[in-house]
N, C-alpha and C. Protein backbone atom coordinates (compact mmCIF):
# COMPACT_ATOMS: atom_id res chain seq x y z
N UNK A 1 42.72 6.42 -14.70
CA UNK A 1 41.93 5.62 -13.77
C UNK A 1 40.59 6.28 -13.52
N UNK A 2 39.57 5.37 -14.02
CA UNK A 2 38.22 6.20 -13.59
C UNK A 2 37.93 6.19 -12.06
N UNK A 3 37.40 7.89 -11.99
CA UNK A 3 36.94 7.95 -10.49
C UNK A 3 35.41 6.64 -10.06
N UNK A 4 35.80 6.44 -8.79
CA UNK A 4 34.70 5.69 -8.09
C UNK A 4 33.07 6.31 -8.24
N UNK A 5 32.59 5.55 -8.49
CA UNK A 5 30.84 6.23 -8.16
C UNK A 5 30.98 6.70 -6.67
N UNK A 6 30.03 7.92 -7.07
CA UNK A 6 29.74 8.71 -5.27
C UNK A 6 28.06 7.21 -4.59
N UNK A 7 28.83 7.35 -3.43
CA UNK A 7 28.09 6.62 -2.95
C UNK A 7 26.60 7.14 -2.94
N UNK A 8 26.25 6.44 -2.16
CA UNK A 8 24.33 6.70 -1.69
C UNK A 8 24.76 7.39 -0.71
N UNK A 9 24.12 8.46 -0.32
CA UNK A 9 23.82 9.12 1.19
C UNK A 9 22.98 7.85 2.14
N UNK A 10 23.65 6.95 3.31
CA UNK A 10 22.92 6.59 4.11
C UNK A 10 21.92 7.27 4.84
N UNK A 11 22.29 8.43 5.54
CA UNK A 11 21.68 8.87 6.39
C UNK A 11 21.42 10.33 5.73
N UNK A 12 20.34 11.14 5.76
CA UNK A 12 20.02 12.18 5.38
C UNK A 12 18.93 13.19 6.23
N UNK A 13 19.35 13.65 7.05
CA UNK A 13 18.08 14.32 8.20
C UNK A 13 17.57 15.09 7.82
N UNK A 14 17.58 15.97 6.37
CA UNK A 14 16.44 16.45 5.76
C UNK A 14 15.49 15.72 5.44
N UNK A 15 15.52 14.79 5.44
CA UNK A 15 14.48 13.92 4.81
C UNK A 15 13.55 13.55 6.01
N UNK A 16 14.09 13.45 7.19
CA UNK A 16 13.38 13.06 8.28
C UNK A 16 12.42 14.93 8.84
N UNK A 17 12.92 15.66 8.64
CA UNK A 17 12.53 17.00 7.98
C UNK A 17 11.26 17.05 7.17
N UNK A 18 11.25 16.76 5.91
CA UNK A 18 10.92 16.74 5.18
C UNK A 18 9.38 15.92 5.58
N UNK A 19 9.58 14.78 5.80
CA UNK A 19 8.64 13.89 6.40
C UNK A 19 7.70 14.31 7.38
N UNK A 20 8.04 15.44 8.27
CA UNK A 20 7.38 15.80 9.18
C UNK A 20 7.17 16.76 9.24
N UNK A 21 7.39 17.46 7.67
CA UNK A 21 6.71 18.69 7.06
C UNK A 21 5.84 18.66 5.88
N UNK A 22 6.02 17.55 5.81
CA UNK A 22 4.90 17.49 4.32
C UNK A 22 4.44 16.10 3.80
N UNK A 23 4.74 14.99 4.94
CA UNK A 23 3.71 13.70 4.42
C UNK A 23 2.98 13.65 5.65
N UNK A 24 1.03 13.38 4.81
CA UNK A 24 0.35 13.89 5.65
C UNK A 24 0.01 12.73 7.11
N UNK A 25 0.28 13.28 8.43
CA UNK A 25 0.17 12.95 9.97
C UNK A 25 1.83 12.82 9.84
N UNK A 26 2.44 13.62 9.26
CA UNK A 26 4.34 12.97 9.30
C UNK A 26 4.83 14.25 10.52
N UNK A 27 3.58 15.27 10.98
CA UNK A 27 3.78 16.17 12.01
C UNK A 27 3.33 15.50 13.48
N UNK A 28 2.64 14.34 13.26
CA UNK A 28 2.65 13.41 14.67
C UNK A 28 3.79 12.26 15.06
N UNK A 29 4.10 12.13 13.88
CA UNK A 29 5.34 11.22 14.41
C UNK A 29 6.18 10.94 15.46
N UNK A 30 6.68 12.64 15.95
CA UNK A 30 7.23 12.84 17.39
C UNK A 30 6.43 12.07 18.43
N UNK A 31 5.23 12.35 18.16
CA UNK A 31 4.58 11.76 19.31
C UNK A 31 4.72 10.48 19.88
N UNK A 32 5.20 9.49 18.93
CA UNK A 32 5.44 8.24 18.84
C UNK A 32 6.32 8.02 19.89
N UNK A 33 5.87 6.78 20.93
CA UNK A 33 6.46 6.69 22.02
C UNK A 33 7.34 5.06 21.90
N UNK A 34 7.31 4.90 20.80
CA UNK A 34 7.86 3.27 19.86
C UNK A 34 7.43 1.86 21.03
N UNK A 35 6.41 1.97 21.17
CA UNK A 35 5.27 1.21 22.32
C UNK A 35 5.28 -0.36 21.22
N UNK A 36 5.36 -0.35 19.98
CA UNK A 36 4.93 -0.82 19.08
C UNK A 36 3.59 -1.68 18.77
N UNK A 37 2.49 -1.11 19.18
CA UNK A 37 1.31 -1.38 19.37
C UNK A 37 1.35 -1.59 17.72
N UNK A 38 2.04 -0.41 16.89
CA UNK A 38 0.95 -0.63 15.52
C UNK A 38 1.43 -1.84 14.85
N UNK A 39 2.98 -2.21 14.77
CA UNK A 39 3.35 -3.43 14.49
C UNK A 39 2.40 -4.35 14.68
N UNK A 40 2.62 -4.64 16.15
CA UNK A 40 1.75 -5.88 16.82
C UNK A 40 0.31 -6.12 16.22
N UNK A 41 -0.59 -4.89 15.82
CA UNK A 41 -1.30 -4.88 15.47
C UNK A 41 -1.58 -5.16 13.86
N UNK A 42 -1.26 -5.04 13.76
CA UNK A 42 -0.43 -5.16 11.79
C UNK A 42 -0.81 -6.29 11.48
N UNK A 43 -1.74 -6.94 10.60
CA UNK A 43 -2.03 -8.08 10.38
C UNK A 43 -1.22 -9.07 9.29
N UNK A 44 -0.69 -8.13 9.02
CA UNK A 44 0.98 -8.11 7.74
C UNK A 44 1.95 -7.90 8.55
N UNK A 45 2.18 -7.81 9.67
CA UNK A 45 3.58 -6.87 10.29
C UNK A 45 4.95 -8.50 9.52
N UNK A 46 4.62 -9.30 9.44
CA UNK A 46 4.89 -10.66 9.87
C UNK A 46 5.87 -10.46 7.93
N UNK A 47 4.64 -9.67 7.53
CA UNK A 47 5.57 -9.84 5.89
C UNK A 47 6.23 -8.58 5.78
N UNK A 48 6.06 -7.90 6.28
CA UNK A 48 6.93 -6.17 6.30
C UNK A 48 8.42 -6.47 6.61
N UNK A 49 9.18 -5.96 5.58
CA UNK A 49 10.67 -5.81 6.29
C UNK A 49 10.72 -4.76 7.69
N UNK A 50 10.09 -3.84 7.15
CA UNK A 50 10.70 -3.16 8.59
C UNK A 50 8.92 -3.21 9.01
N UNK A 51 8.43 -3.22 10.37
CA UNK A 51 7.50 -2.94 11.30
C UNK A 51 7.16 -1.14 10.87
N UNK A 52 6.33 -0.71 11.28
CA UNK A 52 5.89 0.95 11.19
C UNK A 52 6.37 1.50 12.17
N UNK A 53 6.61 0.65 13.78
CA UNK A 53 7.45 1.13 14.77
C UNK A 53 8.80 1.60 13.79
N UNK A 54 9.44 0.43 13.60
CA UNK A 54 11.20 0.39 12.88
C UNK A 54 11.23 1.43 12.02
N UNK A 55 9.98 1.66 11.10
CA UNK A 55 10.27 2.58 9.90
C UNK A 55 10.14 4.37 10.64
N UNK A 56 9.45 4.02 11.82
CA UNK A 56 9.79 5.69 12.56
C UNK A 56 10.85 5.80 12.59
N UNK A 57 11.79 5.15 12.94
CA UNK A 57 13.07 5.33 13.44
C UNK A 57 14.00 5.64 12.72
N UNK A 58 13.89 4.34 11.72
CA UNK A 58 14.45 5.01 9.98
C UNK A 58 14.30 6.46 9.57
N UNK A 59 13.00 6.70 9.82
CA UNK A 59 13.23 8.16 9.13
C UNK A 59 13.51 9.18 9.96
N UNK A 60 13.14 9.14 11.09
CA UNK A 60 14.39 9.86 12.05
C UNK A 60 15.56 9.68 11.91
N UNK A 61 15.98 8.80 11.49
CA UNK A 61 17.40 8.53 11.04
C UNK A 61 18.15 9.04 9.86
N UNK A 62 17.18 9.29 9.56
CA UNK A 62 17.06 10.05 7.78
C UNK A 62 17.71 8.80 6.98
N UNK A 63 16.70 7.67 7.26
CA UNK A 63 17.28 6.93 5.94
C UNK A 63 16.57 6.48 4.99
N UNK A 64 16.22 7.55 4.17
CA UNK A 64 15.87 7.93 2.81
C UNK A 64 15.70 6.36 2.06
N UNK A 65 16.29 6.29 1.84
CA UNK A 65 16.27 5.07 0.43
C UNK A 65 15.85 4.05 1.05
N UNK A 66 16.49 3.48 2.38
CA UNK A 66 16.11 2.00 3.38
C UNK A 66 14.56 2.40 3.43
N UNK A 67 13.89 3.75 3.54
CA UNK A 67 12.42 3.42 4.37
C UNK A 67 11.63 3.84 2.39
N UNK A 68 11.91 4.57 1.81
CA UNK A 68 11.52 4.62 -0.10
C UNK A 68 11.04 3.35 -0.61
N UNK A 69 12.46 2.45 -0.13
CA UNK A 69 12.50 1.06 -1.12
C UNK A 69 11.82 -0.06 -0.37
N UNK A 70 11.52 0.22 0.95
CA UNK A 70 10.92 -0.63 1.67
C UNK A 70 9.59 -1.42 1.36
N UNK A 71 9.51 -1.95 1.81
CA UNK A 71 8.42 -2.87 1.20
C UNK A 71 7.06 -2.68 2.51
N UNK A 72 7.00 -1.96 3.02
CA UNK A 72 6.30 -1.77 4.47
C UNK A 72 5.38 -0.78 3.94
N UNK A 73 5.75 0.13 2.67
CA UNK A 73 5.08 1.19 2.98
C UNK A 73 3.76 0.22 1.73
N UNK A 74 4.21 -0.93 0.95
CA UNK A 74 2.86 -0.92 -0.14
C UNK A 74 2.43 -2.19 1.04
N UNK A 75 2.75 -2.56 1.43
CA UNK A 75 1.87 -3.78 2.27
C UNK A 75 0.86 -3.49 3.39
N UNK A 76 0.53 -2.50 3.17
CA UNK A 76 0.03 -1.69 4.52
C UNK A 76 -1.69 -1.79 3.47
N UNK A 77 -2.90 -2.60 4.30
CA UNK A 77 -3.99 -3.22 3.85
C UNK A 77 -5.26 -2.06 4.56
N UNK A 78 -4.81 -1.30 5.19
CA UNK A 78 -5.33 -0.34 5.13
C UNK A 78 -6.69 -0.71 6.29
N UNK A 79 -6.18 -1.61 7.08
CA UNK A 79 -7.06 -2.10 7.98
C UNK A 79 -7.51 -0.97 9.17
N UNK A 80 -6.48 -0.05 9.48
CA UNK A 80 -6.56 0.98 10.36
C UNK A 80 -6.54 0.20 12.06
N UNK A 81 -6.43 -0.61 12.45
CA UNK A 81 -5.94 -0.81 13.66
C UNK A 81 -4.95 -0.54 14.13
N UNK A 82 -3.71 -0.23 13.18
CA UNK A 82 -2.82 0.87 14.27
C UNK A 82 -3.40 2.26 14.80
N UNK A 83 -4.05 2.76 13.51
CA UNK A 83 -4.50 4.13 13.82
C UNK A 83 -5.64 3.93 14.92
N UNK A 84 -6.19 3.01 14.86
CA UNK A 84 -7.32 2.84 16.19
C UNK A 84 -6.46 2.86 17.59
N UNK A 85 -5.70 1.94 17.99
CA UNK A 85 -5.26 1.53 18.79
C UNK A 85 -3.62 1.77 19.08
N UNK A 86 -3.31 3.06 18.21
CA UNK A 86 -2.22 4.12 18.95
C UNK A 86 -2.86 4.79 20.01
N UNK A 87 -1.91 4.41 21.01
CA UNK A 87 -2.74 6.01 22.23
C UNK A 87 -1.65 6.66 21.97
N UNK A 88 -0.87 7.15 21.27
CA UNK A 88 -0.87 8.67 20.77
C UNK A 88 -1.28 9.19 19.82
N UNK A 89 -2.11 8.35 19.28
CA UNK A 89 -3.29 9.30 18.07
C UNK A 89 -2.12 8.77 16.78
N UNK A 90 -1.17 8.04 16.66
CA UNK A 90 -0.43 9.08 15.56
C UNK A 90 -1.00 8.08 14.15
N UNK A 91 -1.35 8.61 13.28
CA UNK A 91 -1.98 8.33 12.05
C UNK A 91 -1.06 7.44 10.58
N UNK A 92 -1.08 6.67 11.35
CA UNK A 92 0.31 5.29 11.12
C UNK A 92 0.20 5.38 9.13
N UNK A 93 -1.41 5.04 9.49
CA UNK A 93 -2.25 4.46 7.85
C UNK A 93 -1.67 5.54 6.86
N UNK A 94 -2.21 6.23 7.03
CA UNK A 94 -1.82 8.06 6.23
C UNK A 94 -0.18 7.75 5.92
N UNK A 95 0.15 8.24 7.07
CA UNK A 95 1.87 8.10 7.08
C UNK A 95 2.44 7.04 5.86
N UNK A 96 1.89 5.71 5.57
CA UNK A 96 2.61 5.15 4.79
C UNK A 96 1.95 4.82 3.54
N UNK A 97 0.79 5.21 3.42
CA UNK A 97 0.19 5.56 2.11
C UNK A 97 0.75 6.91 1.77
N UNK A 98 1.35 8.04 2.51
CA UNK A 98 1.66 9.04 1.68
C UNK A 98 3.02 8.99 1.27
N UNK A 99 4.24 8.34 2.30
CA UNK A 99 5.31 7.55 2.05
C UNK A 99 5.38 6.95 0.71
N UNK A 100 4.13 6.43 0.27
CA UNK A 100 4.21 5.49 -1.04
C UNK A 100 3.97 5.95 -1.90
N UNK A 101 3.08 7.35 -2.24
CA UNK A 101 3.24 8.57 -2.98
C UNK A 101 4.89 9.04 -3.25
N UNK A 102 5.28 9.48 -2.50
CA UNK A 102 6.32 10.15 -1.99
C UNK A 102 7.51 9.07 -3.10
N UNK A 103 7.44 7.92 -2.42
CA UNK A 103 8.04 6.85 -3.20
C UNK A 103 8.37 6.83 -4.97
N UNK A 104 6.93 6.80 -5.08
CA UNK A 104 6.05 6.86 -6.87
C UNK A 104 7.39 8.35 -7.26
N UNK A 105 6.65 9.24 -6.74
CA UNK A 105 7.24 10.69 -6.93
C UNK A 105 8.72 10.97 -7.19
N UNK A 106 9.50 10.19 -6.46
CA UNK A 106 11.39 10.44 -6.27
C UNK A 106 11.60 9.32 -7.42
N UNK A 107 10.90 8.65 -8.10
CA UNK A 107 11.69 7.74 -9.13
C UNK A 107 11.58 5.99 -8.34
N UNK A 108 11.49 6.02 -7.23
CA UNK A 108 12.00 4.43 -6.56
C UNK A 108 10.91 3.53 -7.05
N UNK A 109 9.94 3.51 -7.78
CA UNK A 109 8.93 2.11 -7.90
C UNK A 109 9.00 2.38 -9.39
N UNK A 110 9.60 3.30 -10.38
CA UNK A 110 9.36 3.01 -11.22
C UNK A 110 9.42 1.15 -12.14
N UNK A 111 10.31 0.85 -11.55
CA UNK A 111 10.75 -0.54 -11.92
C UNK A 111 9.12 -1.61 -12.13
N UNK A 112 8.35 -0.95 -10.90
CA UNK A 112 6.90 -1.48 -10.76
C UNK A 112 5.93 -1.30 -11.67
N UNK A 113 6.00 -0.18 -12.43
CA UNK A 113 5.45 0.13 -13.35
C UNK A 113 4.71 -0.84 -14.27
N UNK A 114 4.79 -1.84 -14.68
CA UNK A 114 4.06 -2.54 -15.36
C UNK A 114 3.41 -3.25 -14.43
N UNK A 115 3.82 -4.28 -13.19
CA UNK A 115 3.28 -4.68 -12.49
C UNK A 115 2.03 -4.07 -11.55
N UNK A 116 2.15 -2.72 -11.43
CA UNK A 116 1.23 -2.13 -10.79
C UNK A 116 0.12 -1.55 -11.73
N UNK A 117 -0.07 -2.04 -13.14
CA UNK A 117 -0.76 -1.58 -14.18
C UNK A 117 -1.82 -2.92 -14.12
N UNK A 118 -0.74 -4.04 -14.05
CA UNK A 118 -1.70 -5.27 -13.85
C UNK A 118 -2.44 -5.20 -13.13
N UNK A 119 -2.31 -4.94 -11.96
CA UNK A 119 -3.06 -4.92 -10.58
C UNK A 119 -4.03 -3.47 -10.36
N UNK A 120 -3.71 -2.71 -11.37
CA UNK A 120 -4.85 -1.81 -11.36
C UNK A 120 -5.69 -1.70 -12.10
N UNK A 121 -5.70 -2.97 -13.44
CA UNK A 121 -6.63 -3.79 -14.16
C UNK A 121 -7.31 -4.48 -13.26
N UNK A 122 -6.77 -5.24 -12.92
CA UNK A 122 -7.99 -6.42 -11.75
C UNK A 122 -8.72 -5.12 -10.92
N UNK A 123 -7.76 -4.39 -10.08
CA UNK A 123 -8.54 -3.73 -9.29
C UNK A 123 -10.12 -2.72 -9.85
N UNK A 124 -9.61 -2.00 -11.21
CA UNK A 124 -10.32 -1.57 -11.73
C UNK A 124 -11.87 -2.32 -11.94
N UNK A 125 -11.34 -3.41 -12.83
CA UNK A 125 -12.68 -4.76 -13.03
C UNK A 125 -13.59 -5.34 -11.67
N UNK A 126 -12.95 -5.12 -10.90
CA UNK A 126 -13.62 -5.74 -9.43
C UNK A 126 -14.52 -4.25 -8.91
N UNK A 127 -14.33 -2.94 -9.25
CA UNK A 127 -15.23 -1.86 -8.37
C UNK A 127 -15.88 -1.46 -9.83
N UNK A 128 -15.76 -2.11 -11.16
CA UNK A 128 -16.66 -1.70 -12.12
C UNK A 128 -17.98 -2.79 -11.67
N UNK A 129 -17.39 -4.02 -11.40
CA UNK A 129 -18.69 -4.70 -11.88
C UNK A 129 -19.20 -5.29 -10.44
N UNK A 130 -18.57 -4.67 -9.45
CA UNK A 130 -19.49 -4.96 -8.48
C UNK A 130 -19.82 -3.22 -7.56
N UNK A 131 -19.13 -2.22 -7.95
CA UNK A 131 -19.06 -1.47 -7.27
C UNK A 131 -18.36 -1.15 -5.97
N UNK A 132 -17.17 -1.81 -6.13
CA UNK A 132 -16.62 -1.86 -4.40
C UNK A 132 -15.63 -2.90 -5.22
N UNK A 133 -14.30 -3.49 -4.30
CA UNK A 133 -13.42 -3.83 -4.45
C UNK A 133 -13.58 -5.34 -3.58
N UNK A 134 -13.31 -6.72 -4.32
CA UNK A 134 -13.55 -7.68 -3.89
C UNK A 134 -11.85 -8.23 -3.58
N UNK A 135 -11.09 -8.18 -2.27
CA UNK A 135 -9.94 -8.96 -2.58
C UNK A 135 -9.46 -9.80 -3.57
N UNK A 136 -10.15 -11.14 -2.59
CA UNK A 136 -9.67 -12.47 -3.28
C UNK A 136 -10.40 -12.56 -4.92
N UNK A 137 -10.93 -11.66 -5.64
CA UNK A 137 -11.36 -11.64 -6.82
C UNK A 137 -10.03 -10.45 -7.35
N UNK A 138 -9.41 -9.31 -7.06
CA UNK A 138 -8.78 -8.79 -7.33
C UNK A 138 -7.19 -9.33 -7.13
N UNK A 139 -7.30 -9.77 -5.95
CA UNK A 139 -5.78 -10.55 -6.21
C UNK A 139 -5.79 -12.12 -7.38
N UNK A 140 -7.05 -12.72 -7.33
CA UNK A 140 -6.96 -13.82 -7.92
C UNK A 140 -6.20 -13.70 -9.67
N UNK A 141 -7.40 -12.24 -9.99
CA UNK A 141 -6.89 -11.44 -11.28
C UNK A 141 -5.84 -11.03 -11.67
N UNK A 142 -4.99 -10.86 -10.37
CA UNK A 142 -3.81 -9.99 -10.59
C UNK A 142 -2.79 -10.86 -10.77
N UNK A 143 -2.89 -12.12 -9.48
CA UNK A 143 -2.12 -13.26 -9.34
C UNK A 143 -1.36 -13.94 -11.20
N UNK A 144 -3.21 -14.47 -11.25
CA UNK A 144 -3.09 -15.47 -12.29
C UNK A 144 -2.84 -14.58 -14.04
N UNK A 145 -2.68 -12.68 -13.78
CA UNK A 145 -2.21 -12.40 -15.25
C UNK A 145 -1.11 -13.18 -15.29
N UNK A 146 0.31 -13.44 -14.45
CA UNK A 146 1.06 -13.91 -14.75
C UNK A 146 1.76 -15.59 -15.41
N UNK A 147 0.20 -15.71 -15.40
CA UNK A 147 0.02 -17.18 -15.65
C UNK A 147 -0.20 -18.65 -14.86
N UNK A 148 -0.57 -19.11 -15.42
CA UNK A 148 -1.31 -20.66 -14.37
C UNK A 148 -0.04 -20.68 -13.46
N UNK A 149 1.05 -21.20 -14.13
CA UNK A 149 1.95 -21.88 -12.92
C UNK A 149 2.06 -20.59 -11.96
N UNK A 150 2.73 -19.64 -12.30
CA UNK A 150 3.12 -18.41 -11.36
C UNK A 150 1.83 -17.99 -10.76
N UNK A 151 0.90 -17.77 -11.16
CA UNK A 151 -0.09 -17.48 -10.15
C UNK A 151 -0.31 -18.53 -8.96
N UNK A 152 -0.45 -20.20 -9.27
CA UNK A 152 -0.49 -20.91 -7.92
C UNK A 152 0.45 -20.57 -7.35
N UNK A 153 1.37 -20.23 -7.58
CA UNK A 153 3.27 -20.00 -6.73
C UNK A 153 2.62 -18.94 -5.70
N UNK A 154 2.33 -18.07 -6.35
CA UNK A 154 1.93 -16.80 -5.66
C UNK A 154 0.97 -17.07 -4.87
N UNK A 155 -0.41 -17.73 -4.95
CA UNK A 155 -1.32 -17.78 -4.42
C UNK A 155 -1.05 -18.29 -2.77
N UNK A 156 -0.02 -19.69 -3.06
CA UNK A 156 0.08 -20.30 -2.00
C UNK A 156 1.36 -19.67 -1.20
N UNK A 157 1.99 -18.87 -2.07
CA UNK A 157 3.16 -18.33 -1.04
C UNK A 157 2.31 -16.77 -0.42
N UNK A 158 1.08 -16.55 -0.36
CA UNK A 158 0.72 -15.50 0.28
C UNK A 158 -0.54 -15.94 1.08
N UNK A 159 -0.82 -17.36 0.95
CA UNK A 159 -1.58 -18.09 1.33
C UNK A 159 -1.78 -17.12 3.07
N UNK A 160 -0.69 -17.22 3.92
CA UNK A 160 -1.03 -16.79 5.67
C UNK A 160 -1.32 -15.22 5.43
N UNK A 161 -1.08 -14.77 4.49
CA UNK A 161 -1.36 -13.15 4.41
C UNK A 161 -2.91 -13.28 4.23
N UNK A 162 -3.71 -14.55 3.54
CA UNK A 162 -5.31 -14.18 3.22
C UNK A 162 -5.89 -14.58 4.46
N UNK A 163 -5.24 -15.63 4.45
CA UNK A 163 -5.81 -16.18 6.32
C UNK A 163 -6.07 -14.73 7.52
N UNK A 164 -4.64 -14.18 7.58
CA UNK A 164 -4.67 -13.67 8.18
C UNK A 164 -5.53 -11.86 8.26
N UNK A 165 -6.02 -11.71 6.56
CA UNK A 165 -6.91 -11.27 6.52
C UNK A 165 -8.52 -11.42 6.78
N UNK A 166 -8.67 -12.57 6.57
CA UNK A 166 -9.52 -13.21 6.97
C UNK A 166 -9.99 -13.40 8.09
N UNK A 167 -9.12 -13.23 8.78
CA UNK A 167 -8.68 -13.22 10.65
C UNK A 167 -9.57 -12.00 11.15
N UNK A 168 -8.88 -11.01 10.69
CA UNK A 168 -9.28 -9.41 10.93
C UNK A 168 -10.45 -8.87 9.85
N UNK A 169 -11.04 -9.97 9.45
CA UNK A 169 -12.26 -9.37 8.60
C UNK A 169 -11.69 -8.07 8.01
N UNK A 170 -10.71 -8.35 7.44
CA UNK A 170 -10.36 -7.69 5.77
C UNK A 170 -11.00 -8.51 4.84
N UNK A 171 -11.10 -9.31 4.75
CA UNK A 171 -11.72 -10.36 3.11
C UNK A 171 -12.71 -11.00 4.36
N UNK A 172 -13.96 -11.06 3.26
CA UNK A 172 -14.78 -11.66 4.03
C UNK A 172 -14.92 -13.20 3.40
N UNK A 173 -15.69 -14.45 3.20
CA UNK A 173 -15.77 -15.33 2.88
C UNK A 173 -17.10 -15.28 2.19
N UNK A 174 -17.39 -15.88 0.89
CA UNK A 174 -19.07 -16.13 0.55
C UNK A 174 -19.08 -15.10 -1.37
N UNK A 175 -20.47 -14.86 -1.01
CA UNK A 175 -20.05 -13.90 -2.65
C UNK A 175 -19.52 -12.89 -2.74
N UNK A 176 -19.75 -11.99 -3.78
CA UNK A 176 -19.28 -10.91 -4.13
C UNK A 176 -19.92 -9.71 -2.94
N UNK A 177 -19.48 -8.86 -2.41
CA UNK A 177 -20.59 -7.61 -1.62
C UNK A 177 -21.27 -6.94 -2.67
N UNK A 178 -22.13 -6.66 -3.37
CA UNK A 178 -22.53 -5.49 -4.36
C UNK A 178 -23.24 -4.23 -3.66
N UNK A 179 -22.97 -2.87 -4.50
CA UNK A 179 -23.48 -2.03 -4.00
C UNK A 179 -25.13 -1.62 -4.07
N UNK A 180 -25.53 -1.20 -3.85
CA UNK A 180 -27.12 -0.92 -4.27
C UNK A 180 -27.21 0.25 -5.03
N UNK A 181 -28.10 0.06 -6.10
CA UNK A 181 -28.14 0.73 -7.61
C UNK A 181 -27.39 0.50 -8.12
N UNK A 182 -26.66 -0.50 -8.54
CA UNK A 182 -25.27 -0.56 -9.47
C UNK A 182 -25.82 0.05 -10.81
N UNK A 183 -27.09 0.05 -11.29
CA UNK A 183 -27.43 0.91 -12.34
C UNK A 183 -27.00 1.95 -12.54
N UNK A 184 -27.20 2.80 -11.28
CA UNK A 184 -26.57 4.28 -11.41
C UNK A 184 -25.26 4.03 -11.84
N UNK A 185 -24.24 3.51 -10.77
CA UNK A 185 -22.87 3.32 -11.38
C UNK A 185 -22.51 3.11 -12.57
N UNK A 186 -23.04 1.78 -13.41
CA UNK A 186 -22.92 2.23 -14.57
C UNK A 186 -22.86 3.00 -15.32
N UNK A 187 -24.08 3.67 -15.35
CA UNK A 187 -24.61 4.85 -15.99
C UNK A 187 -23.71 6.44 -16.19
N UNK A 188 -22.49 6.11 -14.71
CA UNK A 188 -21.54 7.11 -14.11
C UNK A 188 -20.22 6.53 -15.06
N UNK A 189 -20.01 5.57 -15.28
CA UNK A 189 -19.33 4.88 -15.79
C UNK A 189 -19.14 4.98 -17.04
N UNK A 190 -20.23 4.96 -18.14
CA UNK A 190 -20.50 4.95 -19.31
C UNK A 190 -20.50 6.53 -19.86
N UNK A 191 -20.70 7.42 -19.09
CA UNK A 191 -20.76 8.89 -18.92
C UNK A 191 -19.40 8.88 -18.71
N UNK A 192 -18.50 8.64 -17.99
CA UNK A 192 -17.34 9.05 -17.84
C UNK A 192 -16.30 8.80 -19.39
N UNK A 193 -16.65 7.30 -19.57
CA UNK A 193 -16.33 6.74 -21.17
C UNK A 193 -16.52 7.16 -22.18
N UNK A 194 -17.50 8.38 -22.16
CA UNK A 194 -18.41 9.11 -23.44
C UNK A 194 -17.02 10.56 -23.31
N UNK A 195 -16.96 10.86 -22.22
CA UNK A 195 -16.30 11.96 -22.12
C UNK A 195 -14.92 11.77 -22.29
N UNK A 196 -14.24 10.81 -21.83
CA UNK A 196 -12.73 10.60 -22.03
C UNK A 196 -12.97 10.27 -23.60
N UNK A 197 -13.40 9.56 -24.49
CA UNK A 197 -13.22 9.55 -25.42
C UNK A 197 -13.81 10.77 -26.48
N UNK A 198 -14.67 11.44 -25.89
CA UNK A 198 -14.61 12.57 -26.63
C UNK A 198 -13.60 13.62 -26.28
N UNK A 199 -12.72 13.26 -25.52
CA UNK A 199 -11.92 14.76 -24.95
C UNK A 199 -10.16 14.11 -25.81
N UNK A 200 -10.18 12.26 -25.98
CA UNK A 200 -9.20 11.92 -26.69
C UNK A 200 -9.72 11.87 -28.13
């Protein structure tokens, strides 16, 4: 009779350890008085499985894999109004951009791997040729690699996420922003291209 697979560790309090020794503001966390200002504030909180309040708690809880696999830590738009409008300072943004490192690092997004190649094509093409990163030109890119039908699917099922960027002047409306001198950039650009291919 074959033995059973060893389960998952639910709970693991090194990890909540771990977190508040080495992902960076993961030493303010304590401070967190679970007020849930940064949720509320969260212009995504609405598409996050867990809130950034909930995911403190998780990892005080030490639960490793629930807050890894979560989907809270890549949806985070980097708006910084939690980090504004914590009054305990605690540095929400950081916390789950380094979480998503952390993520990359233990094996859990490999599965993403191609998908996040797509999207760092669009992203790439949008700060080459304007110098800066245009949303709705980088998601449009990213959307529609997957093709006409699946990209409208996508478009309109994330439809309240642009609104609601739009809301909080994350995406602005009108043209492209460009930077001034995009010449130079190029020029940084084409220099960089001279060198990677002479070094491959």
């Amino acid at each position: 009779m074959n033995a059973a697979p060893t389960p998952t560790r639910k709970y693991d309090l090194s990890f909540a350890r771990y977190v508040y020794q080495n992902i960076d503001g993961g030493d303010r966390m304590a401070k967190c008085m679970q007020c849930g200002t940064c949720s509320g504030s969260c212009p995504l909180g609405d598409q996050m499985d867990y809130g950034p309040r909930k995911l403190f708690m998780m990892i005080r809880a030490g639960m490793k894999e629930a807050v890894l696999t979560s989907n809270t830590i890549w949806n985070c738009v980097s708006c910084y109004n939690c980090v504004v409008r914590c009054p305990r300072k605690v540095p929400v943004t950081y916390i789950l951009h380094d979480l998503a490192t952390l993520a990359v690092k233990e094996g859990y997004e490999q599965a993403k791997t191609a998908i996040n190649a797509r999207f760092a094509k669009a992203f790439w093409w949008s700060a080459a040729r304007w110098g800066r990163t245009d949303e709705r030109l980088v998601t449009a890119i990213y959307y529609f690699s997957f093709g006409l039908s699946q990209g409208m699917k996508m478009s309109l099922a994330n439809l309240k996420i642009a609104q609601a960027m739009v809301k909080t002047k994350r995406m602005h409306l009108g043209m492209p922003h460009k930077i001034k001198n995009g010449g130079d950039l190029k020029a940084i650009l084409a220099k960089a291209a001279e060198i990677q291919a002479r070094d491959h």
